[in-house]
N, C-alpha and C. Protein backbone atom coordinates (compact mmCIF):
# COMPACT_ATOMS: atom_id res chain seq x y z
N UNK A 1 -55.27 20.22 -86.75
CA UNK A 1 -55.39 21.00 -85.54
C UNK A 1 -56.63 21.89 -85.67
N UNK A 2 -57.71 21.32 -86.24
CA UNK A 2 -58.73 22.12 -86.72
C UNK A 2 -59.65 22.74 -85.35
N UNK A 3 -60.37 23.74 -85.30
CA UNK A 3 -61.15 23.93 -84.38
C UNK A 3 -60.63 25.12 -83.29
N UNK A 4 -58.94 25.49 -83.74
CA UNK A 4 -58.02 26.17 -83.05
C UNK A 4 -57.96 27.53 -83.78
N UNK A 5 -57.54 28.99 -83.57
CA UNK A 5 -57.22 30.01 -84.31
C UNK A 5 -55.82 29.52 -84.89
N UNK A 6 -55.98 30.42 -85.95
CA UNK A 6 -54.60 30.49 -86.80
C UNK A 6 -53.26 30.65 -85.88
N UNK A 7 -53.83 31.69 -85.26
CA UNK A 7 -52.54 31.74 -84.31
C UNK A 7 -51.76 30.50 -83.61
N UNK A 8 -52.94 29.84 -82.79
CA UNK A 8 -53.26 29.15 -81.84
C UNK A 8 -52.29 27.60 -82.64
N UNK A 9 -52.80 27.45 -83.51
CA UNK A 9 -51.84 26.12 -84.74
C UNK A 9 -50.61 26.96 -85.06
N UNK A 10 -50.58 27.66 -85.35
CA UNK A 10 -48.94 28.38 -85.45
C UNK A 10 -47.94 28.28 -84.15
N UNK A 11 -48.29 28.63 -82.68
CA UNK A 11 -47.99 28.51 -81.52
C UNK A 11 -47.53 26.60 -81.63
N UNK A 12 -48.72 25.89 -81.83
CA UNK A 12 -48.23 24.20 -82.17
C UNK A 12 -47.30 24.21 -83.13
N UNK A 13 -46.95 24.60 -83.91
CA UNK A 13 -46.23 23.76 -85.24
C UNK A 13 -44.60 24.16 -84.81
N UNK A 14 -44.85 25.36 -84.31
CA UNK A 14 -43.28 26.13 -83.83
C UNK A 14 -42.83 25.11 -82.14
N UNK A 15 -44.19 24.77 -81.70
CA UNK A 15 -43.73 24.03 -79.97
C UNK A 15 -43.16 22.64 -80.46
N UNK A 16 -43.84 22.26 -81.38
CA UNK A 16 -43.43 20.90 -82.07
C UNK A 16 -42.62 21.01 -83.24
N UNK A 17 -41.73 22.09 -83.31
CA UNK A 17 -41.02 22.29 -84.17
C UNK A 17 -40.75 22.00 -85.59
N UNK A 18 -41.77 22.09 -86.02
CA UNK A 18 -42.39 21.79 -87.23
C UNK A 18 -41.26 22.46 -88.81
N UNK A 19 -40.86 22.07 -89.51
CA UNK A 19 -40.22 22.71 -90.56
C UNK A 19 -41.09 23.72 -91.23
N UNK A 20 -42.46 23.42 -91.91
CA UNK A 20 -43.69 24.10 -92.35
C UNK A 20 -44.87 23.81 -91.95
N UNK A 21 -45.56 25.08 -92.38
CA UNK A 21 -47.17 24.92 -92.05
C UNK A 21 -47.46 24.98 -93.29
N UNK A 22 -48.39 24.44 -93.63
CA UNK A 22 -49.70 24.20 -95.32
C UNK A 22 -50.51 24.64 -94.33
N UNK A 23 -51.23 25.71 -95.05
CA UNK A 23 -52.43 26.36 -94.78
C UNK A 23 -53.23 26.56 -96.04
N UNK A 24 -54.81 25.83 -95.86
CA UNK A 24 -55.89 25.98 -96.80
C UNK A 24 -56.98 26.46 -96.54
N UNK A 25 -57.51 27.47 -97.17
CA UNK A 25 -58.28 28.09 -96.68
C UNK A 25 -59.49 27.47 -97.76
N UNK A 26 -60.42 28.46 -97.57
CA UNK A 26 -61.17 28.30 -98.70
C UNK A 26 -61.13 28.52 -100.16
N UNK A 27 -60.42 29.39 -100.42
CA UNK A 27 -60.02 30.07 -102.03
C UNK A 27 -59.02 29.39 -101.74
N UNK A 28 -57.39 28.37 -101.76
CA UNK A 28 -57.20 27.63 -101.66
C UNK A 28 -57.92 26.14 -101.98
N UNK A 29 -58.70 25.85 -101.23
CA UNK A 29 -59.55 24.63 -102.02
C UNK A 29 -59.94 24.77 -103.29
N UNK A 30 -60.57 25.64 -103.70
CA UNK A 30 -61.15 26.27 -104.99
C UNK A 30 -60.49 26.06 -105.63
N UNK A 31 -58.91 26.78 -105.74
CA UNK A 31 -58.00 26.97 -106.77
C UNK A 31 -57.10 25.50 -107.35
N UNK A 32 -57.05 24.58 -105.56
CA UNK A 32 -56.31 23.36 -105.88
C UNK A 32 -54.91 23.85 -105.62
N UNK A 33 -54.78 24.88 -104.63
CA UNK A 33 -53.19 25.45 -104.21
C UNK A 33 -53.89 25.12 -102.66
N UNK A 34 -52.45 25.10 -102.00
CA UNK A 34 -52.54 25.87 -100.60
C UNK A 34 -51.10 26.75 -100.27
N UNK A 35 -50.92 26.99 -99.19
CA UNK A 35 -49.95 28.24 -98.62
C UNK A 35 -49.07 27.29 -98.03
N UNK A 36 -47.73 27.11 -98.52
CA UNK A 36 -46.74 26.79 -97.71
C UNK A 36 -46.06 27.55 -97.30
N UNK A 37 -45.34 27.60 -95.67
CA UNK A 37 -44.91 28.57 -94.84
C UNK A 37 -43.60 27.66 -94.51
N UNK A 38 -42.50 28.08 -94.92
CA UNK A 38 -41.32 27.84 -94.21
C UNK A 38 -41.06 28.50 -92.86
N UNK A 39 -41.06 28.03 -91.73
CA UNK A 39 -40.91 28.46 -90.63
C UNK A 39 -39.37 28.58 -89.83
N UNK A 40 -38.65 28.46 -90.62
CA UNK A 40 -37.55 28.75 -90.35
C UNK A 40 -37.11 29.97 -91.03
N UNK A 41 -37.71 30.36 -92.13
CA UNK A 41 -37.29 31.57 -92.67
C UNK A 41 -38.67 32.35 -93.41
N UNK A 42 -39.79 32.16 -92.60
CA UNK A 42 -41.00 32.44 -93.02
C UNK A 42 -41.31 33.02 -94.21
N UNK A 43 -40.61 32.53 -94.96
CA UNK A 43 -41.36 32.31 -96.43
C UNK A 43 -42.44 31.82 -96.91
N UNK A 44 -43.59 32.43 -97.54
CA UNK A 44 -44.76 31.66 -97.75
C UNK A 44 -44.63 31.84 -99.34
N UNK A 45 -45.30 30.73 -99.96
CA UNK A 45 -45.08 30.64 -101.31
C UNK A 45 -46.56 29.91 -101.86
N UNK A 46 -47.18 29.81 -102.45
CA UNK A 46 -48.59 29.54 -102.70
C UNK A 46 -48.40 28.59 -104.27
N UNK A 47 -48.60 26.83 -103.58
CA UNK A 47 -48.17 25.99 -104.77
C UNK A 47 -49.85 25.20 -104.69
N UNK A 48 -49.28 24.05 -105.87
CA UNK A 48 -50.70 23.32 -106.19
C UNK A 48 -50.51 22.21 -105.08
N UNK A 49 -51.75 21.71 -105.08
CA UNK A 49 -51.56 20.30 -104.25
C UNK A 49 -50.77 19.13 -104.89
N UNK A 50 -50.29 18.76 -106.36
CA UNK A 50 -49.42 17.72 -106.92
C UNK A 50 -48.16 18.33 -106.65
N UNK A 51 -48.28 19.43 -106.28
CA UNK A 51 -46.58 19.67 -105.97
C UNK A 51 -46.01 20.16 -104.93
N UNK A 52 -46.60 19.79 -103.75
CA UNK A 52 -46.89 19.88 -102.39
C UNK A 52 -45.70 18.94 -102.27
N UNK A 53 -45.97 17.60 -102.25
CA UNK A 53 -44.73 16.66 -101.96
C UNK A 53 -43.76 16.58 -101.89
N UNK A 54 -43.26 17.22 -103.56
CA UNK A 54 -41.91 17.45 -103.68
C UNK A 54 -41.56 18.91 -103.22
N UNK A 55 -41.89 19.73 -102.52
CA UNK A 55 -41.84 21.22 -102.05
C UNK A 55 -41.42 20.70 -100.59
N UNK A 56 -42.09 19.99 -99.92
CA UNK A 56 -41.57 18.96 -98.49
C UNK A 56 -40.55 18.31 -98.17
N UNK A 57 -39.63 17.75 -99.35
CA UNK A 57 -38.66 16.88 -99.07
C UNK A 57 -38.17 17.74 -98.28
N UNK A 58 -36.70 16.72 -97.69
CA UNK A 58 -36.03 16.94 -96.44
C UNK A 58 -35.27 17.97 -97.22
N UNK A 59 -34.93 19.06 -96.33
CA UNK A 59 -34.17 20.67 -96.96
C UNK A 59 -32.59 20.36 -96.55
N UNK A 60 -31.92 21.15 -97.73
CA UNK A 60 -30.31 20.56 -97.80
C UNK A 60 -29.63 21.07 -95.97
């Protein structure tokens, strides 16, 4: 959804009811993390990209 404000992709992910947002910024790329946002209980938690996948599975 690139090209949009932060906000503006947050407004999408919640209309399309999205479980999470991954957000990468720049220090993010760098590090080889990004920001996962549970949007049901807006938790953000800051993991690597190999463990992105299993952080996604389907929630109990």
């Amino acid at each position: 959804v690139s090209g949009r404000s932060v906000k503006a992709q947050f407004k999408v992910a919640d209309r399309e009811r999205a479980a999470y947002c991954v957000v990468v910024g720049e220090n993010e790329l760098a590090a080889g993390t990004v920001v996962l946002k549970d949007l049901a209980t807006g938790e953000q938690s800051t993991v690597t990209r190999a463990e992105l996948p299993s952080r996604l599975s389907v929630k109990d």
